[in-house]
Protein backbone atom coordinates (compact mmCIF):
# COMPACT_ATOMS: atom_id res chain seq x y z
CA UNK A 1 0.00 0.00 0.00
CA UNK A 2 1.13 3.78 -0.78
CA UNK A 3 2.00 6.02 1.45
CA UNK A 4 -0.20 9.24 1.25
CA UNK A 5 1.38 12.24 0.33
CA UNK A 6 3.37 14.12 3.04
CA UNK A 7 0.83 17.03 3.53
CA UNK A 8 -1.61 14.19 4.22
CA UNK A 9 0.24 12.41 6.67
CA UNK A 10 0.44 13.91 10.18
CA UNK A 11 3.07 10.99 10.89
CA UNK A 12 5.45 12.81 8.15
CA UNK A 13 5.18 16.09 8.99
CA UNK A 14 5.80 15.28 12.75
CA UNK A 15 8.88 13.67 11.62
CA UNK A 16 10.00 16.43 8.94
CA UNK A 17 9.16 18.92 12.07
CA UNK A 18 11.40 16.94 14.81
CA UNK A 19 14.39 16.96 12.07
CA UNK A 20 13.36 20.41 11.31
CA UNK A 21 13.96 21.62 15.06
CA UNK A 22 17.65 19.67 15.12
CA UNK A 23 18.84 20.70 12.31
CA UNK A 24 18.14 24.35 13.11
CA UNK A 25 19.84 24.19 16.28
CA UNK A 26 22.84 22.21 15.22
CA UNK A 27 23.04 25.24 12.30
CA UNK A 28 22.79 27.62 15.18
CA UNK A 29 25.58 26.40 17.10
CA UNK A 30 27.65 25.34 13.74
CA UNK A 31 27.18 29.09 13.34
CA UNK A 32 27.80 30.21 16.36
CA UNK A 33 30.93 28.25 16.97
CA UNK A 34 32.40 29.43 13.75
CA UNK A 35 31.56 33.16 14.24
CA UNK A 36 35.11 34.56 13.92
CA UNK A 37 35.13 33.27 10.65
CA UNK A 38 32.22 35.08 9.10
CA UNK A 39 32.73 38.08 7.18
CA UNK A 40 31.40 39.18 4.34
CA UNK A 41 32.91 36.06 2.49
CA UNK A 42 30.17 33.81 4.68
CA UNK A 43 32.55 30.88 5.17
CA UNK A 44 29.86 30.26 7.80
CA UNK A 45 27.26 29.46 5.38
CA UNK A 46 29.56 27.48 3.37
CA UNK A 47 30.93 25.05 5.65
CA UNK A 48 27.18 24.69 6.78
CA UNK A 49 25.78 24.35 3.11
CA UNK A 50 28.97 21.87 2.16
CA UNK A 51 28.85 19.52 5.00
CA UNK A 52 24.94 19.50 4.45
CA UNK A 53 25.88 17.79 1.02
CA UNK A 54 27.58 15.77 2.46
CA UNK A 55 25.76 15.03 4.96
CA UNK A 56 22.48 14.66 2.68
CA UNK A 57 24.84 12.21 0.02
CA UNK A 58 25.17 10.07 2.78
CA UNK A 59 21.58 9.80 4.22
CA UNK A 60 20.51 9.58 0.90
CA UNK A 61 23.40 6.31 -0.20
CA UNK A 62 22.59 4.78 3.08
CA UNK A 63 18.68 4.47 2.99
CA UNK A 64 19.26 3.13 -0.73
CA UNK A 65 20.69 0.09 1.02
CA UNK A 66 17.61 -1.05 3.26
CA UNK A 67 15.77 -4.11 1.72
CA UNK A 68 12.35 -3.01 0.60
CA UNK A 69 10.97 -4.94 3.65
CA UNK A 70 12.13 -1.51 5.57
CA UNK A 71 10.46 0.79 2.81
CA UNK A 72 8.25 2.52 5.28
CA UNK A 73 11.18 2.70 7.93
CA UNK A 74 13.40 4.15 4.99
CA UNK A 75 10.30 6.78 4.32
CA UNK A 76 10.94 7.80 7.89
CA UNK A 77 14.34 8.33 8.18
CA UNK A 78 14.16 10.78 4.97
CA UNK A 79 11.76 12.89 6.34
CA UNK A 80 13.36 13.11 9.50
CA UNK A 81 17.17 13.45 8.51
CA UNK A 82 17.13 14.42 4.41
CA UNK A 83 13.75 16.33 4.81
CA UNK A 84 13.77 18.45 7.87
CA UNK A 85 17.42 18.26 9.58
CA UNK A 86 18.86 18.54 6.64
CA UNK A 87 16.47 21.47 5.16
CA UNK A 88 16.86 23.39 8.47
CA UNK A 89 20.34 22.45 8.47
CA UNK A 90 20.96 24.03 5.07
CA UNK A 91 20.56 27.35 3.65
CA UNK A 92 20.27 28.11 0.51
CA UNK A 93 18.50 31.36 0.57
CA UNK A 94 21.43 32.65 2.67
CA UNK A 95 23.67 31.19 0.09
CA UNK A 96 22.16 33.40 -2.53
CA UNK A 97 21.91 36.76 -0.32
CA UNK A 98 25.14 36.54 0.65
CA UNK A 99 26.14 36.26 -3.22
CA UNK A 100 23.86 39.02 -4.07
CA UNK A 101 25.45 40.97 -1.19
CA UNK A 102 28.66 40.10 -2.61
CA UNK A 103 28.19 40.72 -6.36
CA UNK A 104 27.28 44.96 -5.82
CA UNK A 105 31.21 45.65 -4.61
CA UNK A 106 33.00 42.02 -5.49
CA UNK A 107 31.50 40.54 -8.57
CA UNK A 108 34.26 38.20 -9.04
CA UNK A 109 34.56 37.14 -4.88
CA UNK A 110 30.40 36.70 -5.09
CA UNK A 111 30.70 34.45 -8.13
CA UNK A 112 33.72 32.40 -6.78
CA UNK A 113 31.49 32.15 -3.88
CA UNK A 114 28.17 30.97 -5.24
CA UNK A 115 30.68 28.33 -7.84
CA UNK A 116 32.46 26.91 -5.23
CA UNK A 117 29.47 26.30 -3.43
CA UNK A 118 27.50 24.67 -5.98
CA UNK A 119 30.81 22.28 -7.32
CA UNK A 120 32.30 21.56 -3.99
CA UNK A 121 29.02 20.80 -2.43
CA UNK A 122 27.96 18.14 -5.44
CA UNK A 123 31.21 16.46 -5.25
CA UNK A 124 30.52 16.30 -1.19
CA UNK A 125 27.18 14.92 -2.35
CA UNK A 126 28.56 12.36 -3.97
CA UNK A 127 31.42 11.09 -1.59
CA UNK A 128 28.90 11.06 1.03
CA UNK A 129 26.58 9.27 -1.20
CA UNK A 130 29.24 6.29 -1.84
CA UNK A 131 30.59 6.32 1.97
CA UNK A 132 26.88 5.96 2.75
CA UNK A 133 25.93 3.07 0.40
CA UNK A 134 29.31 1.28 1.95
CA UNK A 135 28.44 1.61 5.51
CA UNK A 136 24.78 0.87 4.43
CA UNK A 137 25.54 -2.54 2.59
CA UNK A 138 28.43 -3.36 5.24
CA UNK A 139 25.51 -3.04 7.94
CA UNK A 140 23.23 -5.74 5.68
CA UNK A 141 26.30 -7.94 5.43
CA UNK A 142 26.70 -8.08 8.68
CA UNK A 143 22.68 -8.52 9.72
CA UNK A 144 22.76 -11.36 7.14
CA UNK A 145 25.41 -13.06 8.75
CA UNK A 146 23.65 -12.75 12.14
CA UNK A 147 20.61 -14.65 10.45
CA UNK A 148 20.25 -18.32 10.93
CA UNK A 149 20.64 -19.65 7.37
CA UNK A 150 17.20 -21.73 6.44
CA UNK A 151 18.02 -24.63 4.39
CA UNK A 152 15.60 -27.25 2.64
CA UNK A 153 15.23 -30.61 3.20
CA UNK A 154 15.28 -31.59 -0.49
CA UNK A 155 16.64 -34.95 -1.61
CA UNK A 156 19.49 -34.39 -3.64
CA UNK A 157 18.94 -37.19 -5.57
């Protein structure tokens, strides 16, 4: 049976909201902890957009692993770690003020900016998307090792 869509489902947007509130407080303090950094270069919102791609590559590679048995399980852990942490987590509207900002006095620094962004964080997406299907199918290998192994009774002959 399908799921219903997420504005249906009070299940999903509980979860999406849960992520939603970690991810903005783990931003905060990401933010907060890096605050001698930001300038008007906002290496803040960089490291927070990058490792979000990362982050996101790897959520995404390691719920690709989970048998389809776990499809509603896998549902769950999207919406609570690729839906909302990860979309509080992220910014993407800061990305662009801050390259907006940028481009009226440093057109070149503001497009630098906004590239770097945008190639570094889908290479990040992918690495993370590869460490995540590794630790994802390591983690089945192991459950299915764990399994008693069910053998028939067939006559070989």
């Amino acid at each position: 049976m399908a799921s219903p869509p997420i504005y249906r489902d009070p299940r999903g947007i509980a979860l999406i909201f849960v992520g939603g509130i970690a991810g903005s407080i783990a931003r905060g303090l990401l933010t907060e902890a890096l605050g001698p950094l930001t300038s008007h270069i906002g290496w803040g919102t960089l490291v927070v957009n990058l490792s979000g791609a990362l982050m996101l590559g790897f959520i995404v590679g390691f719920i690709a692993t989970l048998p389809p048995v776990k499809e509603e399980r896998a549902r769950s852990w999207y919406l609570v770690f690729g839906t909302g942490f990860m979309g509080a987590y992220t910014t993407y509207s800061t990305l662009v003020n801050e390259s907006v900002g940028q481009a009226s006095t440093r057109l070149v620094s503001a497009g630098a900016y906004a590239a770097l962004t945008l190639v570094v964080g889908l290479a990040l997406a992918g690495v993370g998307m590869v460490a995540g299907l590794k630790v994802g199918t390591r983690r089945e290998l192991r459950r299915a090792k764990r399994r008693p192994a069910t053998h028939s009774q067939e006559d070989p002959a």
